[in-house]
Protein backbone atom coordinates (compact mmCIF):
# COMPACT_ATOMS: atom_id res chain seq x y z
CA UNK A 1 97.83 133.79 131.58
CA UNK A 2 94.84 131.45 130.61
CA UNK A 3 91.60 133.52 130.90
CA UNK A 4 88.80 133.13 133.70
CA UNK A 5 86.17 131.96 131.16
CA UNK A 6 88.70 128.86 130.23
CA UNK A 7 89.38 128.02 133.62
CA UNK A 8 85.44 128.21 134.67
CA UNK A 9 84.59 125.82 131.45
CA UNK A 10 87.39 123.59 132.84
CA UNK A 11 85.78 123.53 136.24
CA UNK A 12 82.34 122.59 134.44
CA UNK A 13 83.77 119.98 132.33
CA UNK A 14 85.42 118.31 135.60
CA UNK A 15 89.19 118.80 134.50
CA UNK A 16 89.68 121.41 136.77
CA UNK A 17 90.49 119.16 139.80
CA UNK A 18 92.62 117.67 137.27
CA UNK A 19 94.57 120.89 137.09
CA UNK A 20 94.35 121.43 141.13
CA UNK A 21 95.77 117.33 142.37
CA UNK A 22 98.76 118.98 139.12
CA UNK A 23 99.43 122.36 141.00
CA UNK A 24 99.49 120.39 144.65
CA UNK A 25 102.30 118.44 142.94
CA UNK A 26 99.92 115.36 142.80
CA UNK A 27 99.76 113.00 139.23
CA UNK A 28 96.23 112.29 138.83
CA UNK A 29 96.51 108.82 137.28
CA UNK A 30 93.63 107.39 138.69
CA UNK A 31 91.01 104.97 137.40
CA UNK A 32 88.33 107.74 137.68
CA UNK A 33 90.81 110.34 136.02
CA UNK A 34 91.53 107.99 132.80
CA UNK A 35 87.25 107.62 132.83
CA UNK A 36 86.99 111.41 132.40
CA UNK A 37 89.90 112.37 130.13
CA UNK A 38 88.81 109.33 128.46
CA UNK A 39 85.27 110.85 127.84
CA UNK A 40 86.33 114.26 128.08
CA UNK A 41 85.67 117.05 124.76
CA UNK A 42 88.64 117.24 122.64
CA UNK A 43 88.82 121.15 123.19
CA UNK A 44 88.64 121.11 126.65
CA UNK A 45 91.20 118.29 127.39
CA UNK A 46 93.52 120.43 125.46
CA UNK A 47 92.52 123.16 127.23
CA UNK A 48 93.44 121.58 130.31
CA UNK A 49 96.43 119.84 129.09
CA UNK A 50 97.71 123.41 127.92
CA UNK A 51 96.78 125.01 130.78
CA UNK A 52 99.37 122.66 132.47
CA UNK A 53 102.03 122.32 130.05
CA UNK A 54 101.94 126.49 130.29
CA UNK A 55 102.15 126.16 134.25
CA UNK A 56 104.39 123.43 134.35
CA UNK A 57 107.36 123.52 131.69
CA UNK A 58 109.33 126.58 129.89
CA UNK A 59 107.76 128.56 126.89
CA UNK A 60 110.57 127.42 125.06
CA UNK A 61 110.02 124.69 122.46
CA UNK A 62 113.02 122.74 121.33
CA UNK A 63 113.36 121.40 118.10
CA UNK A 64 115.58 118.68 117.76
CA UNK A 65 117.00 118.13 114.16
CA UNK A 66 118.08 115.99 112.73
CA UNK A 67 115.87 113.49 114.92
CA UNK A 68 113.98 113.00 118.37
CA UNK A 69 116.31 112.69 121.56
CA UNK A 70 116.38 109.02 123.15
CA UNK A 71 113.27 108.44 125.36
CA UNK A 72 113.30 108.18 128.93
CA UNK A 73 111.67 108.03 132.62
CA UNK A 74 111.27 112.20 132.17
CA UNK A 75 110.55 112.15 127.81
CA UNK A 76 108.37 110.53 125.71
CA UNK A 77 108.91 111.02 122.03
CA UNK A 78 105.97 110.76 119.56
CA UNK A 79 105.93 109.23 115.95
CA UNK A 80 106.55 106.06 114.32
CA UNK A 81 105.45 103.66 117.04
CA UNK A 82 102.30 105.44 117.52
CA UNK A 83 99.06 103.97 115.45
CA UNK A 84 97.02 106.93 116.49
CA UNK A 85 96.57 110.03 114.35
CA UNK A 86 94.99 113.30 113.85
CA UNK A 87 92.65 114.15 116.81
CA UNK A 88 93.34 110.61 118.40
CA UNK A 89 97.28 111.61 118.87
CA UNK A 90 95.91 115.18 119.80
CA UNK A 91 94.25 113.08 122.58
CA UNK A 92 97.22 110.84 123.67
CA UNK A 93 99.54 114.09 123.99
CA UNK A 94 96.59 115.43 126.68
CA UNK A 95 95.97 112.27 128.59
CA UNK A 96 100.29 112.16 129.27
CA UNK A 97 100.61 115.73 129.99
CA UNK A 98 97.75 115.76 132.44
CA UNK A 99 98.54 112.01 133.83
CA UNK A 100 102.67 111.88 133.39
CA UNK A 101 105.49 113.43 135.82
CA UNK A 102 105.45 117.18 136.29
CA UNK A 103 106.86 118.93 133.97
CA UNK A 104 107.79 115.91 132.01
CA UNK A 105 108.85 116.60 128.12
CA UNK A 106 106.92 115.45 125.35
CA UNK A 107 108.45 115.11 121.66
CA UNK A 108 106.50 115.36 118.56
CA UNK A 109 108.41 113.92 115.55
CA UNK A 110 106.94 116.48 112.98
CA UNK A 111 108.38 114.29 110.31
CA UNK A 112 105.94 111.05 111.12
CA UNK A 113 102.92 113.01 112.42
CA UNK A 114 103.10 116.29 110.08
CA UNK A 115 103.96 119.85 111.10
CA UNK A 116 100.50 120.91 111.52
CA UNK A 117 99.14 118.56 113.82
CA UNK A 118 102.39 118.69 115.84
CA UNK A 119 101.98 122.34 116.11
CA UNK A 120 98.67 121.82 117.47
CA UNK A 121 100.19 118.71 119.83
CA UNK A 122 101.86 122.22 121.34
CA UNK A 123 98.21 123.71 122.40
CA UNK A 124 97.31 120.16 123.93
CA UNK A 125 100.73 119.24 126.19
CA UNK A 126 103.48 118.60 123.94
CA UNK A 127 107.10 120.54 124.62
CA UNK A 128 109.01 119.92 121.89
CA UNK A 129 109.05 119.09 118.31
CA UNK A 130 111.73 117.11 116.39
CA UNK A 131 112.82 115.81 112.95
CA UNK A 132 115.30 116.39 110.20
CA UNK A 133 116.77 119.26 108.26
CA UNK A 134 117.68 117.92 104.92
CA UNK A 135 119.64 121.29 104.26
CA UNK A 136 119.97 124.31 106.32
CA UNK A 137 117.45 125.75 103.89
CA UNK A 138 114.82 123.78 104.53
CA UNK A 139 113.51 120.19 105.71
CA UNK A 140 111.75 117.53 104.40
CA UNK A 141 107.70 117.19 104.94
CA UNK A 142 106.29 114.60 106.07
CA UNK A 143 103.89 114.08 103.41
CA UNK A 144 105.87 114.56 100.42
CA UNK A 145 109.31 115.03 100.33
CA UNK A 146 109.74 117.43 97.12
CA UNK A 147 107.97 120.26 99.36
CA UNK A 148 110.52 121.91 102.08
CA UNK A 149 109.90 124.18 104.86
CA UNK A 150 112.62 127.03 105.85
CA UNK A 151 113.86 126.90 109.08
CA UNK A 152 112.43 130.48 110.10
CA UNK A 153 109.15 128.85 108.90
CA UNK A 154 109.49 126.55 110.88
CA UNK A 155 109.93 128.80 113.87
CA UNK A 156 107.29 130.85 113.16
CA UNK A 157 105.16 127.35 113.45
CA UNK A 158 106.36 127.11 116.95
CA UNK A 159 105.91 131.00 117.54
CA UNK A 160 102.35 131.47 115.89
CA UNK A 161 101.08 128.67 118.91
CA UNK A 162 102.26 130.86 121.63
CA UNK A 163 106.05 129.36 122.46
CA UNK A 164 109.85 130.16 121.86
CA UNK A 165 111.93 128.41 119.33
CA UNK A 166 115.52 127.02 120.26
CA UNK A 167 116.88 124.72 118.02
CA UNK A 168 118.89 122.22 118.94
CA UNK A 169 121.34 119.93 117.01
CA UNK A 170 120.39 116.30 118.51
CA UNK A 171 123.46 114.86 116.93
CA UNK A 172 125.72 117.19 118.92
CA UNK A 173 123.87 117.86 122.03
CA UNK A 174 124.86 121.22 121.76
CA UNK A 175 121.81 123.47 122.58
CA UNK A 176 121.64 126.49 120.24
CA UNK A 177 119.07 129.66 120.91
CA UNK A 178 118.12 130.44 116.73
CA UNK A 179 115.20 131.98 116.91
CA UNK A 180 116.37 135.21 116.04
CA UNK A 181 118.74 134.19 113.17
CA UNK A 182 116.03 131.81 112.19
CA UNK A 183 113.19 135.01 112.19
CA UNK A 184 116.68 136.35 110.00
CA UNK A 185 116.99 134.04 107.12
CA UNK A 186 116.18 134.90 103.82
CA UNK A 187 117.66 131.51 102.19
């Protein structure tokens, strides 16, 4: 439930018709709606995009291991082929969530970007994570590969910004709900 105070500094910040063309079932892709997200604070396009990806999509987040699912008309995966970074990505994940299809499913390859600014990608749009497991024990980082992250770690990423974990093995298709057993393992 997003509080009163966010949705009155939305209003200020003129995202909140943003958020009202979304909820008619509009997609507010204008040339004066690029302007303002364009020009809009970090925080609050987040907060807006948030606000949407909250109203909009399941609080499930799927994390596809070993990689990202194939890119389509209804997902858009982020990593190598984008040049931005940091709070510039953070951006590009709020401008698609507010200005792509309803509901549409964003992918954050946490093994390009990093884990924590995909984790944050989660507070500003993004629906899902992805990247590879080099053992069931833990995967690779991003920024050096001697480090590893468990799998319940990396659950409690996804659970610590608000959302559900369900892994999901990308080479099967086969979704699987791990959470729980993830939240279990000790290895």
């Amino acid at each position: 439930m997003t509080s009163k105070l966010v949705l009155e500094a939305l209003e200020r910040s003129g995202l909140g018709s943003v958020l009202a063309r979304r909820e008619r079932g509009e997609v507010p892709d204008d040339d004066q709606v690029i302007e303002l997200l364009a020009g809009a604070d970090i925080l609050a396009l987040g907060a807006a995009a948030d606000v949407a990806r909250r109203r909009e999509c399941s609080p499930e987040v799927r994390i596809f291991v070993p990689s990202a699912p194939q890119a389509n008309a209804i997902v858009t995966v982020l990593g190598e082929r984008e040049a931005a970074r940091g709070t510039e990505l953070l951006r590009a994940i709020a401008v698609l969530r507010l200005t792509g299809p309803i509901g549409q499913s964003i992918v954050v390859d946490f093994g390009v970007v990093g884990l924590e600014i995909a984790q944050v990608g989660l507070s500003f749009g993004a629906t899902d994570l992805a990247g590879p497991i080099g053992s069931r024990k833990g995967l690779p980082l991003a920024d050096d590969s001697k480090k590893v992250i468990k799998r319940r770690e990396l659950a409690g990423f996804v659970e610590r910004a608000g959302f559900r974990p369900v892994f999901v093995n990308s080479e099967a298709s086969s979704t699987t709900d791990d959470a729980a057993a993830a939240a279990g393992d000790h290895a």
